[in-house]
Every structure is written in C-alpha cells, then in structure tokens.
Protein backbone atom coordinates (compact mmCIF):
# COMPACT_ATOMS: atom_id res chain seq x y z
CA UNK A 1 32.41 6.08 24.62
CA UNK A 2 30.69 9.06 23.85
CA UNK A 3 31.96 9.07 20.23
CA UNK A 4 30.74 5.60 19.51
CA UNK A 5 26.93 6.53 21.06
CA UNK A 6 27.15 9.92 18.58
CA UNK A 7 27.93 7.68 15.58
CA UNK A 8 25.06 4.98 16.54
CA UNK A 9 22.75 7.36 16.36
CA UNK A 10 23.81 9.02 13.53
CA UNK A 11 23.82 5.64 11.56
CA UNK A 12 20.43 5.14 12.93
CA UNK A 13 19.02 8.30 11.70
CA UNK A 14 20.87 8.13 8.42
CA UNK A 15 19.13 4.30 8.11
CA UNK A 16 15.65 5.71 8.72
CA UNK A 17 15.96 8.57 5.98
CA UNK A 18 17.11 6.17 3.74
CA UNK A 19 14.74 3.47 4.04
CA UNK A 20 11.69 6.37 4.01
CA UNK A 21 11.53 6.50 0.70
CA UNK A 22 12.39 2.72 -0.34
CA UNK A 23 9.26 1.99 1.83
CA UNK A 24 7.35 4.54 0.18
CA UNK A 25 7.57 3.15 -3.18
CA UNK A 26 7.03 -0.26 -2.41
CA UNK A 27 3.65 0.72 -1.34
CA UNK A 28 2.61 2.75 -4.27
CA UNK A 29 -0.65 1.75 -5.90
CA UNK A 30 -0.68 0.66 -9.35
CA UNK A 31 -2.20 2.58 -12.01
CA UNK A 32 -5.47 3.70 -12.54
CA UNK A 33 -7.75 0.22 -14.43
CA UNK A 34 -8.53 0.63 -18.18
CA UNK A 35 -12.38 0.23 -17.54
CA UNK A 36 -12.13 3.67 -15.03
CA UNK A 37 -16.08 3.97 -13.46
CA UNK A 38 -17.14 1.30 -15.73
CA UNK A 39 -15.15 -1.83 -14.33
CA UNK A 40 -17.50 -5.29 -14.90
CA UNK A 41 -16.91 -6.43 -12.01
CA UNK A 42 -14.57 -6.46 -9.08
CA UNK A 43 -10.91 -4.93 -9.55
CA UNK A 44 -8.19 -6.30 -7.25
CA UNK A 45 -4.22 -5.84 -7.72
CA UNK A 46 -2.33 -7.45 -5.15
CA UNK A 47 -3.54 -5.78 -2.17
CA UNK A 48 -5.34 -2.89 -3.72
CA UNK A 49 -8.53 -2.69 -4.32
CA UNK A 50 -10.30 -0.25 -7.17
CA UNK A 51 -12.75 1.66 -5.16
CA UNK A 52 -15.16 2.34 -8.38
CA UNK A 53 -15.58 -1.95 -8.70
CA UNK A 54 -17.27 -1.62 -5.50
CA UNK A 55 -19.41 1.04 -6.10
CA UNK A 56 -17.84 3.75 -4.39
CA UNK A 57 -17.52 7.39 -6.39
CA UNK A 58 -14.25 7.75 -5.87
CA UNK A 59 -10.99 7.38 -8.09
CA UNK A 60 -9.16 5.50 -6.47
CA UNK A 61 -7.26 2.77 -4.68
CA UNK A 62 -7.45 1.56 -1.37
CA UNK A 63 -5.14 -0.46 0.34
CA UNK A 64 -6.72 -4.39 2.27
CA UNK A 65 -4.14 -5.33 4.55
CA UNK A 66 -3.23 -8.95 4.50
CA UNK A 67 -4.57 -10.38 7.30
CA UNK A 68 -7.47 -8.13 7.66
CA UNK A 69 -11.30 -9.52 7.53
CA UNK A 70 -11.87 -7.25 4.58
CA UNK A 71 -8.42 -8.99 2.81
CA UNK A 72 -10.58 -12.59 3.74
CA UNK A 73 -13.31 -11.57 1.87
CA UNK A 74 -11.17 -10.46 -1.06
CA UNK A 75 -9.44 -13.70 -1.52
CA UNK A 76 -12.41 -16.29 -0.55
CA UNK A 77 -15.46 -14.94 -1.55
CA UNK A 78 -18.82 -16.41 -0.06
C-alpha cells in the first residue's frame, strides 16, 4: 500500500514539472507591434493588450483576462 501512495505522488509531482513549462509557453505574449510608441490606434492580440496604444510609457504587453470587465471593454467598445 505504501508503494502505490509513493508512486502517486511521484507521478503527481513528475505531472506538475512537466506541465510548468507547457503552461508557460502557452501564455507567452506575442512580439513586440511594428508601430512600437507610435501605434494609430488601439493594439490588441488575442488577449494581450499593447500598453503604448493606450497611452501608457511602457514596452509592453499586458495580459485582459477573458471574462474580466476590462476584457468587455476590449471586445465591445462603447
């Protein structure tokens, strides 16, 4: 009995590792927009938003998650 217990936890913790990374990459932000600081207007990829098309000095991504009021925005405009 013990043995079995040892092993489910050591396929547990070898799952976790494993999936880590996988999970990692999957939410890595695209690259950087062509227009940089000087984007026309506002710069969405899937989920990410381009912080410069907002105004913000700062290159980079953030992340809207689905669901979320700012994601509403995002999608439906007013």
């Amino acid at each position: 009995m013990k043995m079995k217990k040892f092993r489910g936890t050591v396929a547990v913790a070898a799952s976790l590792l494993l999936m880590g990374p996988a999970v990692e990459a999957a939410a890595a932000p695209p690259p950087p927009p062509a227009c940089g600081y000087n984007c026309p207007g506002l710069v969405v990829v899937g989920n990410w938003l381009w912080l410069p098309s907002i105004g913000v000095d700062q290159y980079q991504w953030a992340y809207v998650t689905p669901g979320s009021p700012y994601w509403h925005l995002l999608r439906f405009p007013a």
